[in-house]
C-alpha atoms as a PDB file:
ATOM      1  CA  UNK A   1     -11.925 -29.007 -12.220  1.00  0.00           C
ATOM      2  CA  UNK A   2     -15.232 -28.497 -13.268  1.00  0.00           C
ATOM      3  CA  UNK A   3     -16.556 -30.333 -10.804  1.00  0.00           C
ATOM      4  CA  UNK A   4     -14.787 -28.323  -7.898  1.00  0.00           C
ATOM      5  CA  UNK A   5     -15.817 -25.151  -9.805  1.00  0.00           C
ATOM      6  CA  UNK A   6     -19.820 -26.539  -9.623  1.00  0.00           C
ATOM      7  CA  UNK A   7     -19.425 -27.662  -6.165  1.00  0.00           C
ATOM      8  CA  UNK A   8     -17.872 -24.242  -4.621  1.00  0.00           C
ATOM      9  CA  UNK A   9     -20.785 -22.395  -6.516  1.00  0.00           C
ATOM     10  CA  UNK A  10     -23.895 -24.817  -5.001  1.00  0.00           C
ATOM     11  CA  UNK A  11     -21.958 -23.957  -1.786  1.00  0.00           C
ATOM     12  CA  UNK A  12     -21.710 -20.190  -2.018  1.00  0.00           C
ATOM     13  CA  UNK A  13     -25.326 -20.238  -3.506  1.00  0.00           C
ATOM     14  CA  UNK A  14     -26.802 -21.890  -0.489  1.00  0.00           C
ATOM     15  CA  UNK A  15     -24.879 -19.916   1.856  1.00  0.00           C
ATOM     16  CA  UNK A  16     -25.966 -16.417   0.229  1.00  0.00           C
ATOM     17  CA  UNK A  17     -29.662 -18.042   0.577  1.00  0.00           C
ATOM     18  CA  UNK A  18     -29.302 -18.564   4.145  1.00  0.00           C
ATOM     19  CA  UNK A  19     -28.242 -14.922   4.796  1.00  0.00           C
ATOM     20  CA  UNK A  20     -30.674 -13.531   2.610  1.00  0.00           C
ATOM     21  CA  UNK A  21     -33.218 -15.612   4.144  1.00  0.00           C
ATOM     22  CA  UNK A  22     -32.085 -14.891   7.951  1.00  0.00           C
ATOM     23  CA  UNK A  23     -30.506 -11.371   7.387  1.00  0.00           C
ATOM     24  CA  UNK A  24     -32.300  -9.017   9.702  1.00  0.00           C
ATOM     25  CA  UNK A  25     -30.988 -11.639  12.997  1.00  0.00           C
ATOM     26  CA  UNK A  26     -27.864 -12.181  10.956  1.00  0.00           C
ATOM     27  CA  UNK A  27     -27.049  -8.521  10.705  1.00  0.00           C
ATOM     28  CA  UNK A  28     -28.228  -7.555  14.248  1.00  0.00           C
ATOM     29  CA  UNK A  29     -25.827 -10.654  16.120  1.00  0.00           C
ATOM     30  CA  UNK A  30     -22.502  -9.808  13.422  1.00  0.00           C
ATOM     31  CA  UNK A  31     -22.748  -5.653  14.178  1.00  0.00           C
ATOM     32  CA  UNK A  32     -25.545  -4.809  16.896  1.00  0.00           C
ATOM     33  CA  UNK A  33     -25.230  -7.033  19.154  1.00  0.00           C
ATOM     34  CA  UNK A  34     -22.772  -6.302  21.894  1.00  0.00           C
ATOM     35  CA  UNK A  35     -21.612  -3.109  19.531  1.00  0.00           C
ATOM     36  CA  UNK A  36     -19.621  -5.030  17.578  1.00  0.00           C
ATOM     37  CA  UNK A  37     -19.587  -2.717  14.478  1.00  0.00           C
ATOM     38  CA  UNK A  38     -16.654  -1.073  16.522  1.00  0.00           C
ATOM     39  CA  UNK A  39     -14.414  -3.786  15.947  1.00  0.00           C
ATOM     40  CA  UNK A  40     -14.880  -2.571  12.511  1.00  0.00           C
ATOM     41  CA  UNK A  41     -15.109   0.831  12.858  1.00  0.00           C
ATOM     42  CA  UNK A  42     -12.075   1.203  15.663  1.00  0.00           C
ATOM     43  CA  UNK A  43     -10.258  -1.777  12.982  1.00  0.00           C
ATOM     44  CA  UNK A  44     -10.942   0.755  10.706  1.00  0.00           C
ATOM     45  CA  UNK A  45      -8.713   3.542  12.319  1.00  0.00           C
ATOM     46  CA  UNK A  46      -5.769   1.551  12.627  1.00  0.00           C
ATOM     47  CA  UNK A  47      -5.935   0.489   9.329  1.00  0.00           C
ATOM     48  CA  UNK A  48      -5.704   4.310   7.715  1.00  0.00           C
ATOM     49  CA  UNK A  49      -3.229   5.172  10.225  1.00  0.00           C
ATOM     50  CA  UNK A  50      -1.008   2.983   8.970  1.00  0.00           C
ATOM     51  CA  UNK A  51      -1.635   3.287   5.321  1.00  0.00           C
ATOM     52  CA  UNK A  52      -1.297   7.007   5.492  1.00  0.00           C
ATOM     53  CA  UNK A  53       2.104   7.183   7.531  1.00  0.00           C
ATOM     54  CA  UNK A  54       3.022   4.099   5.561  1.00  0.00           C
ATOM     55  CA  UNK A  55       2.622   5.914   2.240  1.00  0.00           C
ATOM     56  CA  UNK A  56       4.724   8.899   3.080  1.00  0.00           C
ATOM     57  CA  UNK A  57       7.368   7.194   4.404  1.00  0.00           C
ATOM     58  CA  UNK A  58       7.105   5.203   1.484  1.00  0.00           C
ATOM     59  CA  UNK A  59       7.348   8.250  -0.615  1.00  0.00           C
ATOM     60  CA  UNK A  60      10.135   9.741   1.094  1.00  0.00           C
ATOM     61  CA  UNK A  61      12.310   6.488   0.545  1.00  0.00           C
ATOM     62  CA  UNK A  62      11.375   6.182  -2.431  1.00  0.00           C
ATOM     63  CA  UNK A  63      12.180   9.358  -3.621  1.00  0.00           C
ATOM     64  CA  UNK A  64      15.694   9.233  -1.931  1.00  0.00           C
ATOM     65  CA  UNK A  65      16.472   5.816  -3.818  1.00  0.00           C
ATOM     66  CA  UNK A  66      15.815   6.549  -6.781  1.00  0.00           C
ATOM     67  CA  UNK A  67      17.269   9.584  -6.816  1.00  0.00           C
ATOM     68  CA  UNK A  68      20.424   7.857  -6.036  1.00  0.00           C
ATOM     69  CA  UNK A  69      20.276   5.189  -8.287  1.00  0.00           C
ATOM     70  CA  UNK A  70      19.447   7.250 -11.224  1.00  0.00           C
ATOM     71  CA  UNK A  71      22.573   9.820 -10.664  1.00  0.00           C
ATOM     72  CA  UNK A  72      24.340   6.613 -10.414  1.00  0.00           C
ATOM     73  CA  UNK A  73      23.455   5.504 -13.700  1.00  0.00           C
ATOM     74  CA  UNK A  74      23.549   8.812 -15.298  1.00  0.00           C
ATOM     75  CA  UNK A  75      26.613  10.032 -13.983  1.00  0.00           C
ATOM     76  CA  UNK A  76      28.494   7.238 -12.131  1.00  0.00           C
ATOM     77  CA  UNK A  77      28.549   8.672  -8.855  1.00  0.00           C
ATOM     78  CA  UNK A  78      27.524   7.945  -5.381  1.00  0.00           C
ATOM     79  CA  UNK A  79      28.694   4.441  -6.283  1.00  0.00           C
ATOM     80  CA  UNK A  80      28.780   3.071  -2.094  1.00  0.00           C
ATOM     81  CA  UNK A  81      25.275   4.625  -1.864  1.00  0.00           C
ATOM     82  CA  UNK A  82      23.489   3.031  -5.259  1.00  0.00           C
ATOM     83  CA  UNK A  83      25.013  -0.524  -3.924  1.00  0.00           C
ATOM     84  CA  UNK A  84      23.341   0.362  -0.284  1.00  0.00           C
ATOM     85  CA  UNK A  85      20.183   0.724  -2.219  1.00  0.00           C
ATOM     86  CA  UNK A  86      20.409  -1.774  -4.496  1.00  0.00           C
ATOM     87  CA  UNK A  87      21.209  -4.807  -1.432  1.00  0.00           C
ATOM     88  CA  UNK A  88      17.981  -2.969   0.480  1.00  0.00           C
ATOM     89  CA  UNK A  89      15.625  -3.700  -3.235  1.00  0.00           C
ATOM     90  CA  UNK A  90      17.076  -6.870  -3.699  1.00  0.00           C
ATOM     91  CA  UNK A  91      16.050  -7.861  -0.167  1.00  0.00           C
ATOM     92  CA  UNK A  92      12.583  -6.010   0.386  1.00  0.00           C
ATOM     93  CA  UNK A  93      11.322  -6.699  -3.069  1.00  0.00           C
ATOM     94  CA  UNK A  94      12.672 -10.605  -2.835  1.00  0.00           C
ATOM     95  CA  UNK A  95      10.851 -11.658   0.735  1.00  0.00           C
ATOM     96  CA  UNK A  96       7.120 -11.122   1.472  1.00  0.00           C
ATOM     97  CA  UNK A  97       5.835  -7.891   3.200  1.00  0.00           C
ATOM     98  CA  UNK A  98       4.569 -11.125   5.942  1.00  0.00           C
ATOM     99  CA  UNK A  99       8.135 -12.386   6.705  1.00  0.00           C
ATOM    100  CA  UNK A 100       9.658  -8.539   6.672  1.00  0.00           C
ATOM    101  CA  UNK A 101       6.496  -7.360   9.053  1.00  0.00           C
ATOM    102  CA  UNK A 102       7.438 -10.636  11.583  1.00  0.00           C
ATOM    103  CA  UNK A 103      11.173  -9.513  11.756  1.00  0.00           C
ATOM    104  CA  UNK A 104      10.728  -6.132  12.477  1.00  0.00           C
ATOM    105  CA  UNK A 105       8.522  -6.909  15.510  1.00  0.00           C
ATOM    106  CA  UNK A 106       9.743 -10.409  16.695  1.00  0.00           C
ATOM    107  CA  UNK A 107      13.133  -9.558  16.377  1.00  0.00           C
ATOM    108  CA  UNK A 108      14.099  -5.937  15.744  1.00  0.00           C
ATOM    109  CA  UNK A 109      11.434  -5.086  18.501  1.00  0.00           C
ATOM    110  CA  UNK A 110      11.922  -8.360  20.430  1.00  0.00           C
ATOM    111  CA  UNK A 111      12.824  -6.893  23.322  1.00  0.00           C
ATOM    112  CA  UNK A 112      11.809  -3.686  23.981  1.00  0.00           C
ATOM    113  CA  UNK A 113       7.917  -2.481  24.080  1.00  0.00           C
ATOM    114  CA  UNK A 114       6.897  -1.192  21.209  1.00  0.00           C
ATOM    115  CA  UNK A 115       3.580   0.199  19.725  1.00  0.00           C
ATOM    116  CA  UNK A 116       2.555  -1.700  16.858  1.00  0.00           C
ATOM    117  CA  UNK A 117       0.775   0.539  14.814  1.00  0.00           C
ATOM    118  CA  UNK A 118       4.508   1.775  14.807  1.00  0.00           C
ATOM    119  CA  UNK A 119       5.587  -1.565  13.692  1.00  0.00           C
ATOM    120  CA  UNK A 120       3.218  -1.836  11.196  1.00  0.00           C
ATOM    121  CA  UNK A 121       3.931   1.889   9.748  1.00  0.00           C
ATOM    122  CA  UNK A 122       7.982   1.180   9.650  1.00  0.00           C
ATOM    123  CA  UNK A 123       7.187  -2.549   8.197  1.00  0.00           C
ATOM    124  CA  UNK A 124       5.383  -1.553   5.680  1.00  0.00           C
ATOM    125  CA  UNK A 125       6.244   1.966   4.711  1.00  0.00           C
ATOM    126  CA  UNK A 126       9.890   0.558   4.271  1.00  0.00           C
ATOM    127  CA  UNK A 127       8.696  -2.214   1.768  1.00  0.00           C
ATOM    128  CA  UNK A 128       6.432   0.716  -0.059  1.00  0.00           C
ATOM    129  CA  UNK A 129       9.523   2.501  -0.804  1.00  0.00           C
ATOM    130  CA  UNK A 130      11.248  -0.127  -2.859  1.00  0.00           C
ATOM    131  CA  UNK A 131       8.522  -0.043  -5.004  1.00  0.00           C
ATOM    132  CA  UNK A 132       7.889   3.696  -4.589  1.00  0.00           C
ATOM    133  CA  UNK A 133      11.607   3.720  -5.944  1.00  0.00           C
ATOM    134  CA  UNK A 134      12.108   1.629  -8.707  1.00  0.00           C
ATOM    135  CA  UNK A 135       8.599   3.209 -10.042  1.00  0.00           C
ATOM    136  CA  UNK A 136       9.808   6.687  -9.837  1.00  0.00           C
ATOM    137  CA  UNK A 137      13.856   5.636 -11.176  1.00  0.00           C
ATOM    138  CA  UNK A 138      11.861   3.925 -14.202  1.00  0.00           C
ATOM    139  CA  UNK A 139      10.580   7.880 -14.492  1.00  0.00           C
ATOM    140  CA  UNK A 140      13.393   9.418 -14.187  1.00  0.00           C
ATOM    141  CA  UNK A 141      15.548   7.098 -16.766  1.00  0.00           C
ATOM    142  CA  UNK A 142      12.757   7.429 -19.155  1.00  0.00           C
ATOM    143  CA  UNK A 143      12.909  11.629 -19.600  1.00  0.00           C
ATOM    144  CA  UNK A 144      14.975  12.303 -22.234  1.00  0.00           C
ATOM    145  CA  UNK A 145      18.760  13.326 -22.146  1.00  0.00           C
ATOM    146  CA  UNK A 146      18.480  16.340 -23.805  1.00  0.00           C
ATOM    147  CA  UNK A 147      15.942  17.633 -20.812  1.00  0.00           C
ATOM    148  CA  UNK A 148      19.113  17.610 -18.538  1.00  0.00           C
ATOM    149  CA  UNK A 149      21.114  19.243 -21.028  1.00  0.00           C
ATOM    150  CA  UNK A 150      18.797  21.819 -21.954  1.00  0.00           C
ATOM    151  CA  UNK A 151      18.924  22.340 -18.026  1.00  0.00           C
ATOM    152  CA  UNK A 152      22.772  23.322 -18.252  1.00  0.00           C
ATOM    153  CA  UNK A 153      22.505  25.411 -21.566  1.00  0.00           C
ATOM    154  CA  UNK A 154      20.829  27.508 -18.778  1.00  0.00           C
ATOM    155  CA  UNK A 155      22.824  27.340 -15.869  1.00  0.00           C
ATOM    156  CA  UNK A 156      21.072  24.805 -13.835  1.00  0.00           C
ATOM    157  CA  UNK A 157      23.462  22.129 -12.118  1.00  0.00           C
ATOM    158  CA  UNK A 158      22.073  18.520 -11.699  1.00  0.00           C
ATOM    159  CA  UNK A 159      20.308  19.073  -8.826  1.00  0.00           C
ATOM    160  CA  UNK A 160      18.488  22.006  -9.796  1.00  0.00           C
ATOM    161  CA  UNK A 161      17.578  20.221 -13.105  1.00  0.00           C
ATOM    162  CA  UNK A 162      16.187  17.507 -11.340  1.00  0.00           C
ATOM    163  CA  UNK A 163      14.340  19.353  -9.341  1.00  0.00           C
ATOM    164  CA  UNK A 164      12.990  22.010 -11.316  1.00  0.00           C
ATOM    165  CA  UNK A 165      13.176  19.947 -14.948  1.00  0.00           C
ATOM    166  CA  UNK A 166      12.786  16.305 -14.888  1.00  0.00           C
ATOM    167  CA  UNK A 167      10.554  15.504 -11.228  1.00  0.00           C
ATOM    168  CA  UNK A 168       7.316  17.692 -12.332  1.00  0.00           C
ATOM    169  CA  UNK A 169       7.632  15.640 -15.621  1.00  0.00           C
ATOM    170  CA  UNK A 170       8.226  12.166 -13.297  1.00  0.00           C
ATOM    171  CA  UNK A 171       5.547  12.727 -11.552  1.00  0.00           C
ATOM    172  CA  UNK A 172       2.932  13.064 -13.886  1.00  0.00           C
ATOM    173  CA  UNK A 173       4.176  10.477 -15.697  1.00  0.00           C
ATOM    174  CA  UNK A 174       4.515   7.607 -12.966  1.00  0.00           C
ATOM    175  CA  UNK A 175       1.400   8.360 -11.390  1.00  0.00           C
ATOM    176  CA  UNK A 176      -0.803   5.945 -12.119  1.00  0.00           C
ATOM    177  CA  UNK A 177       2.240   3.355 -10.971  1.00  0.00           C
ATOM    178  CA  UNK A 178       1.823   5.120  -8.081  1.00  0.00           C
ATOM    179  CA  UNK A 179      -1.315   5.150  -7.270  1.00  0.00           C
ATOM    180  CA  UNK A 180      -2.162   1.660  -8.124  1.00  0.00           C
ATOM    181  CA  UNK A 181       1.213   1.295  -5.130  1.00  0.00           C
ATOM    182  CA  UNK A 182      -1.033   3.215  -2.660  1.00  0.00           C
ATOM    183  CA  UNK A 183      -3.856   0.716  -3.602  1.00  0.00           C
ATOM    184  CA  UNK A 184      -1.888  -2.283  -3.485  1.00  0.00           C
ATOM    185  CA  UNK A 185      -0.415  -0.866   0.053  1.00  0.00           C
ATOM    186  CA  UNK A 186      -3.901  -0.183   1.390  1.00  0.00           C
ATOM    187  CA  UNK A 187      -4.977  -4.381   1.108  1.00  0.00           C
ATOM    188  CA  UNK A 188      -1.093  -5.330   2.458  1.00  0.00           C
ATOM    189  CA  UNK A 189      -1.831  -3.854   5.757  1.00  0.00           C
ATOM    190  CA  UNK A 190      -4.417  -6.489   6.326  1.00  0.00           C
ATOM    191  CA  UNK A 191      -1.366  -8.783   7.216  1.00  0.00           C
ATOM    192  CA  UNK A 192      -0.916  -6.701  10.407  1.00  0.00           C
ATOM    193  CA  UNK A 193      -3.524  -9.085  12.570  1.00  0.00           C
ATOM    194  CA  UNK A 194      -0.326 -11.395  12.319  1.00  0.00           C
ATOM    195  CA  UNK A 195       1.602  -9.177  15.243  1.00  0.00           C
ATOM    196  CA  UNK A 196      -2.025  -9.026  16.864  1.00  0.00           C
ATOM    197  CA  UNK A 197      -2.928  -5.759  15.544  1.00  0.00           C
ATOM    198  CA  UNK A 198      -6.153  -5.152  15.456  1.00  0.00           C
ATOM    199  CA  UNK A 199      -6.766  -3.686  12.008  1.00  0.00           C
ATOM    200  CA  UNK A 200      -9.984  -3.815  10.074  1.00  0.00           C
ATOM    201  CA  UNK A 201      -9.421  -7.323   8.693  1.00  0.00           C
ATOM    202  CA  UNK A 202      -8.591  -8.361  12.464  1.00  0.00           C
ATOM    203  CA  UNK A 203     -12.159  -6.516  13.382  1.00  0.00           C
ATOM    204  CA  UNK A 204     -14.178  -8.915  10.990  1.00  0.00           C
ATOM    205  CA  UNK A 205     -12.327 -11.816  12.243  1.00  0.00           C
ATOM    206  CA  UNK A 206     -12.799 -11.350  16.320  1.00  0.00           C
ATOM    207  CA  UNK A 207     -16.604 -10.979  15.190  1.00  0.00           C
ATOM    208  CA  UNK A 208     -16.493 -14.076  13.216  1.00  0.00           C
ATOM    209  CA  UNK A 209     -14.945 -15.926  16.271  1.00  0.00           C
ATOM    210  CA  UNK A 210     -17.460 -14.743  18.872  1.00  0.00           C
ATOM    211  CA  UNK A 211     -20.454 -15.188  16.437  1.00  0.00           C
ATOM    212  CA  UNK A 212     -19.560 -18.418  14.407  1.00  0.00           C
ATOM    213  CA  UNK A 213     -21.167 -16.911  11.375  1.00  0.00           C
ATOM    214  CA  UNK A 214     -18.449 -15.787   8.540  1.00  0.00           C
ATOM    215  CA  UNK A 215     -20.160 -14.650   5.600  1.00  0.00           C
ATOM    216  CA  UNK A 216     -21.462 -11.482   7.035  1.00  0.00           C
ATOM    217  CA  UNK A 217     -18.170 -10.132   8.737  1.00  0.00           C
ATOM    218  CA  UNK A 218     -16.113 -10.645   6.133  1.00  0.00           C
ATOM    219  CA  UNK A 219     -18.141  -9.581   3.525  1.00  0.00           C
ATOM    220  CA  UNK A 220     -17.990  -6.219   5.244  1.00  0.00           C
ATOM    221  CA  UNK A 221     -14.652  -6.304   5.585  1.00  0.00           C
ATOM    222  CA  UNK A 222     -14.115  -6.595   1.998  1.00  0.00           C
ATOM    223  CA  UNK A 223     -17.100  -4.234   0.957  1.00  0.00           C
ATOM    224  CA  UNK A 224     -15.334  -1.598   3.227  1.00  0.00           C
ATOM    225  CA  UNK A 225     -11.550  -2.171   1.745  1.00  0.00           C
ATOM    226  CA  UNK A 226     -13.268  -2.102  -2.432  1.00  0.00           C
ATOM    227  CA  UNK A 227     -15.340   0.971  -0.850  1.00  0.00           C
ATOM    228  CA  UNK A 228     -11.508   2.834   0.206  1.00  0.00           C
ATOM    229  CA  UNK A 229     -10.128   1.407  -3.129  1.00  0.00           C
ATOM    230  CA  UNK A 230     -12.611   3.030  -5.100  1.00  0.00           C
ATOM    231  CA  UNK A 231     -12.418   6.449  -3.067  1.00  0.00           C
ATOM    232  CA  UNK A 232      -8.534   6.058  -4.199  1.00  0.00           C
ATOM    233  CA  UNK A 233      -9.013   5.231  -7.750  1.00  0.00           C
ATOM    234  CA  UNK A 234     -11.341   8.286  -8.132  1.00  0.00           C
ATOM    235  CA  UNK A 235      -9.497  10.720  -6.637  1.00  0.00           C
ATOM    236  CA  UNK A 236      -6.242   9.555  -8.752  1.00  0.00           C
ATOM    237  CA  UNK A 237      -8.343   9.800 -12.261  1.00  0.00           C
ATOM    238  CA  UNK A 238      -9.255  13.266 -11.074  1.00  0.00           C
ATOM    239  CA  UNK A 239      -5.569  14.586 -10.255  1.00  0.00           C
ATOM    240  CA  UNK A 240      -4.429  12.631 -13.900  1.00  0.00           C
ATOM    241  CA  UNK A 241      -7.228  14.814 -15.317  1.00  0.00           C
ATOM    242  CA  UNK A 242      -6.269  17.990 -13.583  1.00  0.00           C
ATOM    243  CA  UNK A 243      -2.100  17.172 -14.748  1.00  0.00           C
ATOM    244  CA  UNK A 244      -3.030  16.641 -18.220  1.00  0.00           C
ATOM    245  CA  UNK A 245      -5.603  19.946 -18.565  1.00  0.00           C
ATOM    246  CA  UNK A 246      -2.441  21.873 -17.270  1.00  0.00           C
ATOM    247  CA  UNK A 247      -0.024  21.023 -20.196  1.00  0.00           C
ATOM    248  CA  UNK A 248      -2.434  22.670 -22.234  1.00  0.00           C
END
């Protein structure tokens, strides 16, 4: 183990040396050459596009799930819907966001024409929402009982409750979950090359294959996606700040 672990450093060692020491004609063949920054920038694109419509369809599943499944719980209703929901966890959460992307284009798609960013937005805002679910449900069950009955001593039905009582106080309090979903979202879409969609990780890897040089490529690639993750995490501390100065 040790020995794999001193052998994989020598290796990355000499092949940082060899870019530092050749980087100018490295750089200029990976992205200037031929313009082939826009297989990152176009890759780019794609790769929001479908994160962003991902994410609120995502959201809107979620939201819809979990509602159901937490009346269910709390009230024993909507008993043919909670089982609907529960089969379409078990199977989203239990097979890989790979397998589920394959299906919906190889077979669901099979046989019409199709545009795959669409593909890629259905795949993989559908497997969001399981997650977007059981993270907001976990919310909702955790609110205490005597917030929805504080919400009928003044004439509020459920739904009003819910809407007006328990979600703001969901929402604040499952949004970290949340936003580390978005994150975790953002790097799953780099699965989409699989259906030949050419996403950001798919715009590293054409240059790799016309320029037989790896390191450079892909390093972008992966300085671009921490670059978008850190954009994220900011911007989620911020709105956690703003939530908390508010219940003051």
């Amino acid at each position: 183990m040790f020995s794999a672990i001193m052998d994989f450093g020598d290796k990355l060692g000499t092949a940082l040396f060899k870019l530092s020491y050749n980087f100018p004609n490295q750089f200029y063949l990976n992205f200037i050459k031929e313009n082939r920054w826009k297989y990152l920038t176009d890759g780019l694109k794609v790769t929001l596009t479908v994160t962003i419509f991902a994410v609120l369809i995502g959201v809107i599943l979620g939201f819809l799930v979990a509602i159901i499944r937490s009346t269910h719980d709390k009230t024993g209703k909507l008993t043919l819907l909670n089982w609907v929901c529960t089969v379409y966890l078990t199977v989203i959460r239990g097979t890989p966001v790979l397998v589920q992307l394959l299906i919906i284009y190889f077979v669901i798609f099979g046989s019409v024409r199709v545009d795959k960013v669409f593909v890629a937005v259905v795949a993989f805002g559908i497997n969001s929402g399981a997650y977007v679910a059981e993270i907001i449900r976990g919310g909702i069950m955790s609110i205490d009982q005597g917030q929805f009955e504080a919400g009928r001593s003044i004439g509020f039905n459920y739904t009003q409750t819910m809407i007006y009582i328990i979600l703001p106080q969901v929402f604040k309090n499952v949004l970290p979950a949340l936003g580390n979903e978005f994150i975790v979202l953002l790097k799953e879409t780099s699965v989409s090359g699989y259906i030949a969609l050419q996403d950001l990780t798919k715009g590293g890897d054409i240059i790799r294959s016309q320029t037989y040089s790896p390191l450079l490529p892909l390093l972008a690639v992966a300085l671009i996606y921490l670059f978008f993750v850190m954009i994220l995490s900011k911007l989620l501390k911020i709105l956690e700040g703003r939530l908390r100065n508010s219940d003051h």
